[in-house]
Protein backbone atom coordinates (compact mmCIF):
# COMPACT_ATOMS: atom_id res chain seq x y z
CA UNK A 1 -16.15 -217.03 -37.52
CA UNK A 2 -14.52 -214.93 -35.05
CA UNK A 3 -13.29 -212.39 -37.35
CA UNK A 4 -16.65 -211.60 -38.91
CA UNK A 5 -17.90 -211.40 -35.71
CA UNK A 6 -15.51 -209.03 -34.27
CA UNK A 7 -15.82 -206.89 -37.73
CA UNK A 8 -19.67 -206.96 -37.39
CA UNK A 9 -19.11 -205.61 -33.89
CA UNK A 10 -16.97 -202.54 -34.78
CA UNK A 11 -19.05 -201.55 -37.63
CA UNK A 12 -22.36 -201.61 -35.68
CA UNK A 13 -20.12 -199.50 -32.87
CA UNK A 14 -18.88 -197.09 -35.69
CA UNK A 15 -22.50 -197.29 -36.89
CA UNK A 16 -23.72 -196.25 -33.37
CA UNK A 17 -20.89 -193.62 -33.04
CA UNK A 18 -21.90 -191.72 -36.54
CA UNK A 19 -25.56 -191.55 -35.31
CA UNK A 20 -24.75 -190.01 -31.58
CA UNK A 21 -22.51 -186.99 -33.91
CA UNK A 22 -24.94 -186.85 -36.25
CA UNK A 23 -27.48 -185.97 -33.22
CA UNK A 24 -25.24 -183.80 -31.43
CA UNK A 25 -25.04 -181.83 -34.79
CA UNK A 26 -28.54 -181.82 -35.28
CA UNK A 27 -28.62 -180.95 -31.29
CA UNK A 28 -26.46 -177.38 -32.06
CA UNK A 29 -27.89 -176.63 -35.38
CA UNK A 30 -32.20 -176.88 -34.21
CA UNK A 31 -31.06 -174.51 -31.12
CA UNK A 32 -28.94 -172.04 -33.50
CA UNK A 33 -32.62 -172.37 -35.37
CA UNK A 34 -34.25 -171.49 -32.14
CA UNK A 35 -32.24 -168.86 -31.39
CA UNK A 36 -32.37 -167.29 -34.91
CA UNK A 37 -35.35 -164.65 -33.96
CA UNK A 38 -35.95 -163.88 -38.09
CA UNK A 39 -36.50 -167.74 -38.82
CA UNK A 40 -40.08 -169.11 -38.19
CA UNK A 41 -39.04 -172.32 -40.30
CA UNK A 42 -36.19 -173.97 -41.89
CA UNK A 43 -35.70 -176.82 -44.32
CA UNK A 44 -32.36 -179.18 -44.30
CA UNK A 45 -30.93 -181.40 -46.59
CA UNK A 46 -32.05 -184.44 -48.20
CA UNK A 47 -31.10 -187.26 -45.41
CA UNK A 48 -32.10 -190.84 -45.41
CA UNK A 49 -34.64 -192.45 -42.72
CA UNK A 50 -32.94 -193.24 -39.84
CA UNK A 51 -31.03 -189.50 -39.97
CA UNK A 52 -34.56 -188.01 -40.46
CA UNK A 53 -35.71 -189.66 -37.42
CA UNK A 54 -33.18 -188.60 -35.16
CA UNK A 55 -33.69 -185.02 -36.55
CA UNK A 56 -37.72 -185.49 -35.70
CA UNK A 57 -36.75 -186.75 -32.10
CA UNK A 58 -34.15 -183.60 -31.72
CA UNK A 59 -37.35 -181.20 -32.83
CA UNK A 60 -39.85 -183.16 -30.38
CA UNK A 61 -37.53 -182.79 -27.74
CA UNK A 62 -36.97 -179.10 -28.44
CA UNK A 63 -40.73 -178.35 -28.77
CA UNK A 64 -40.82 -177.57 -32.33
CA UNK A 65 -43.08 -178.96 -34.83
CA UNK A 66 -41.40 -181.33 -37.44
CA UNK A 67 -42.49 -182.86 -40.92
CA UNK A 68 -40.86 -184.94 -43.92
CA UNK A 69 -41.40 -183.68 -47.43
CA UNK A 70 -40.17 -185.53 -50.82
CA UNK A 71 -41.33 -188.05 -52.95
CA UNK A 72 -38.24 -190.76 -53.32
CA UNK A 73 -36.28 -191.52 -50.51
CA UNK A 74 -33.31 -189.55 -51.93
CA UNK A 75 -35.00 -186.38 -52.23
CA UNK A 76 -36.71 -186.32 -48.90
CA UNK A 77 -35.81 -183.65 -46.26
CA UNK A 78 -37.34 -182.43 -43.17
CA UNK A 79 -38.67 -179.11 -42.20
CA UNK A 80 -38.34 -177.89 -38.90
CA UNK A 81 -41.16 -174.85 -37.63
CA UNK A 82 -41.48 -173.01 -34.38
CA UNK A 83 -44.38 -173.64 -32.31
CA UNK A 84 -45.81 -169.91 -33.13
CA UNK A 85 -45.20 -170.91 -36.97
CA UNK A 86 -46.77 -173.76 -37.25
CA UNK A 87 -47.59 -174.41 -40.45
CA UNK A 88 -51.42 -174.90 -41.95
CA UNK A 89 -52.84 -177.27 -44.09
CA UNK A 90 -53.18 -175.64 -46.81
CA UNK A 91 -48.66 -174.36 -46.54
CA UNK A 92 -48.08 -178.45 -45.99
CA UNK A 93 -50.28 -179.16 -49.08
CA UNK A 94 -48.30 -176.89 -50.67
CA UNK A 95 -44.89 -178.49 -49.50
CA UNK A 96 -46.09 -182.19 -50.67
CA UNK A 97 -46.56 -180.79 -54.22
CA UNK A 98 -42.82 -179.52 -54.10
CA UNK A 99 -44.02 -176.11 -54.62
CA UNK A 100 -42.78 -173.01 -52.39
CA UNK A 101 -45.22 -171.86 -49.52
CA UNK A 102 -46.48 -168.24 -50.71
CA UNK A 103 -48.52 -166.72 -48.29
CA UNK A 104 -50.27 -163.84 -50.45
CA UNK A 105 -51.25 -166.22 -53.13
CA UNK A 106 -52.53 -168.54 -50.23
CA UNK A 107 -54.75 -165.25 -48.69
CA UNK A 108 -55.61 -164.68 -52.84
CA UNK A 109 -57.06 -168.51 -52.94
CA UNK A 110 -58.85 -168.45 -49.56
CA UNK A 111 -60.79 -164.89 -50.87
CA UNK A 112 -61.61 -166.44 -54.22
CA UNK A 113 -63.06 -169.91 -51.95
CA UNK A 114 -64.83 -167.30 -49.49
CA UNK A 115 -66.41 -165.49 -53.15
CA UNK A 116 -67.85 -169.26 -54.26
CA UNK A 117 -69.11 -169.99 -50.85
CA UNK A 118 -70.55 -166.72 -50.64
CA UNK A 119 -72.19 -166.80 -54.24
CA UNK A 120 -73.62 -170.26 -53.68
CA UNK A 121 -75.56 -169.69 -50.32
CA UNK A 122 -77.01 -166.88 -52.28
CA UNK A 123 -78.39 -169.26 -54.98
CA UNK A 124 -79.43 -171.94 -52.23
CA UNK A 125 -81.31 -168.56 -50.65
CA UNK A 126 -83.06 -168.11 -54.19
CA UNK A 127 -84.72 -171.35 -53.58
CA UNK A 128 -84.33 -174.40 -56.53
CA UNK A 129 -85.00 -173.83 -59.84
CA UNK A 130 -87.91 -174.74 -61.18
CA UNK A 131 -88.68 -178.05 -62.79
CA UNK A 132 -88.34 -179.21 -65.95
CA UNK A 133 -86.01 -179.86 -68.20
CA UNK A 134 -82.75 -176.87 -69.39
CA UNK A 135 -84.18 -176.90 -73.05
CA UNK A 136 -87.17 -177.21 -74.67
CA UNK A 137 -86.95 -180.37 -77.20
CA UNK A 138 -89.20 -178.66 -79.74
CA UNK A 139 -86.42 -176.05 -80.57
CA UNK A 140 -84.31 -178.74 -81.13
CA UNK A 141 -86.03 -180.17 -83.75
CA UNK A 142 -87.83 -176.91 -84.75
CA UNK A 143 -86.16 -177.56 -88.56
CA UNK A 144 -87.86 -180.78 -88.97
CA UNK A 145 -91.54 -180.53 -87.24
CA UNK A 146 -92.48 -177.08 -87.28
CA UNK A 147 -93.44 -174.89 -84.34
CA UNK A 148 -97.00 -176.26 -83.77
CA UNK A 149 -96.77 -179.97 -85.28
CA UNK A 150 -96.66 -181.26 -81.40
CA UNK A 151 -99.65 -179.53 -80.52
CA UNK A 152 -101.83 -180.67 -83.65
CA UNK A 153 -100.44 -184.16 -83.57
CA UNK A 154 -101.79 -184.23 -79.89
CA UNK A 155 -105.06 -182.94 -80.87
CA UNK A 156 -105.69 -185.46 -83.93
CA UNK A 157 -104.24 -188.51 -81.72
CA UNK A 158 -106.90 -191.36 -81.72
CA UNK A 159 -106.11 -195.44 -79.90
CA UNK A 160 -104.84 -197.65 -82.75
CA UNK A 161 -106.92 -201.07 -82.68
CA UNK A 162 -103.80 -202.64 -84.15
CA UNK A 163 -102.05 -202.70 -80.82
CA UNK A 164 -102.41 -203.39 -77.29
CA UNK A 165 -106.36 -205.60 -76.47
CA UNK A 166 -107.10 -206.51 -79.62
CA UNK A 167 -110.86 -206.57 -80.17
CA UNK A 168 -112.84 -209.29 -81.43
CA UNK A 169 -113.59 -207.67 -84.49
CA UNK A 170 -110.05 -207.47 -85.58
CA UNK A 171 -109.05 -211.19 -85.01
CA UNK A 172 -108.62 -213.76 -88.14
CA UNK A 173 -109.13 -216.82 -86.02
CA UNK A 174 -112.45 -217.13 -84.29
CA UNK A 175 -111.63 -220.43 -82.93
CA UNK A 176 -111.05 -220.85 -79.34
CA UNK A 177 -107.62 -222.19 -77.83
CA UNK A 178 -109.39 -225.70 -77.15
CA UNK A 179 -110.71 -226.23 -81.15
CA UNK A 180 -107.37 -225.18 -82.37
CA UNK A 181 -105.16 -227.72 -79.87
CA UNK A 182 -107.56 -230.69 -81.43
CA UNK A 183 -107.33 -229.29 -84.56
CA UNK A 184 -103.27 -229.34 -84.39
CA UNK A 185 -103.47 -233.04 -82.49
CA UNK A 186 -105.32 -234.08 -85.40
CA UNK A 187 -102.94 -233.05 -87.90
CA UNK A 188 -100.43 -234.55 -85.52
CA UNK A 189 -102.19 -238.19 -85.87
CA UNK A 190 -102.99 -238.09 -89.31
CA UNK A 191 -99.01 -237.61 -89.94
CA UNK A 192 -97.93 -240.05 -87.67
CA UNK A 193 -100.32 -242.86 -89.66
CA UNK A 194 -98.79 -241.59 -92.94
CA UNK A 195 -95.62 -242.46 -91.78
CA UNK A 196 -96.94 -245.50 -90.24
C-alpha cells in the first residue's frame, strides 16, 4: 500500500540520517583522539555492527589502526590505536581474553619464554640422552624377584621341547596325515552302513 510504502521510505531516510550524525560524531571524537598527545589508544562503548563499521571506516580514513573486541554482540566495542602504538600480538591476545593490556607483566612473560628457549638449546647442545628406558624394571619388582634372580634365570634358561617344532620323539601319533584321513573315512563308512 501506499502508506507502508511512504512509512518504509522515511524510516530508511531517518535510518540514513542517524548513521551520517553518528559518523560526524565519530568524525570529531577520533580527531580529538588524534589530537590528544598523552593517548596512544582508546576504547569506546559497546555499539552494534553497522555503528562499529562506520567507526572502523572513520579510523581507516584517519590512518589509525582499528580492532573489535567482545564476545556477544552486546558487549563488543572497538579500540582505536595510533599508528606509532600499534598494538602487538601478544596486547590483542590479551584484549580477546577481556583482560587489561599490562605491559610489565607482558616484558615479565617474554623474559620467562626467552629463559625456556634459552635452557632448552642448552639441552639440545648436550646432545640426546642416552638410550634406554627412565627406570630399570628390576627395581620395580626388586620385592618379589630378588636382585640377581634375572641374571640366574638367564643363565639356567634351556629350549622347552614342549613348544614351538615339536620333535619326533615327543609326538603320540606316528601315523602320517594320509593313514589317519583313511583311517577317519573308514570310520565314516562303517557309520553310514550302521545307519543304513
Amino acid at each position: 500500500t501506499p502508506e507502508q510504502a511512504a512509512r518504509l521510505k522515511k524510516l530508511q531516510e531517518q535510518e540514513k540520517r542517524q548513521k551520517v550524525e553518528f559518523r560526524k560524531r565519530m568524525e570529531q571524537e577520533v580527531s580529538q583522539f588524534i589530537q590528544a598527545t598523552g593517548e596512544p589508544r582508546r576504547r569506546f562503548q559497546p555499539m552494534n555492527k553497522i555503528e562499529r563499521s562506520i567507526l572502523h571506516d572513520v579510523a581507516e580514513v584517519a590512518g589509525l589502526t582499528s580492532f573489535s573486541f567482545g564476545d556477544d554482540e552486546d558487549s563488543r566495542y572497538v579500540m582505536v590505536f595510533k599508528k606509532e602504538f600499534a598494538p602487538s600480538d601478544e596486547e590483542l591476545e590479551a584484549y580477546r581474553r577481556g583482560e587489561e593490556w599490562d605491559p610489565a607483566r607482558a616484558e615479565e612473560r617474554r623474559r620467562l619464554r626467552e629463559l625456556a628457549a634459552q635452557q632448552e638449546e642448552a639441552e639440545l647442545e648436550r646432545g640426546p640422552a642416552p638410550p634406554g628406558p627412565p627406570t630399570d624394571y628390576k627395581d620395580k619388582y626388586r620385592h618379589l624377584i630378588g636382585s640377581d634372580a634375572a641374571k640366574a634365570a638367564a643363565r639356567t634358561m634351556e629350549a622347552n621341547k614342549a613348544y614351538g617344532c615339536v620333535p619326533v620323539a615327543n609326538k603320540r601319533d606316528t601315523r602320517s596325515i594320509e593313514e589317519a584321513m583313511n583311517e577317519i573315512r573308514a570310520k565314516k563308512r562303517l557309520r553310514q552302513a550302521e545307519d543304513e
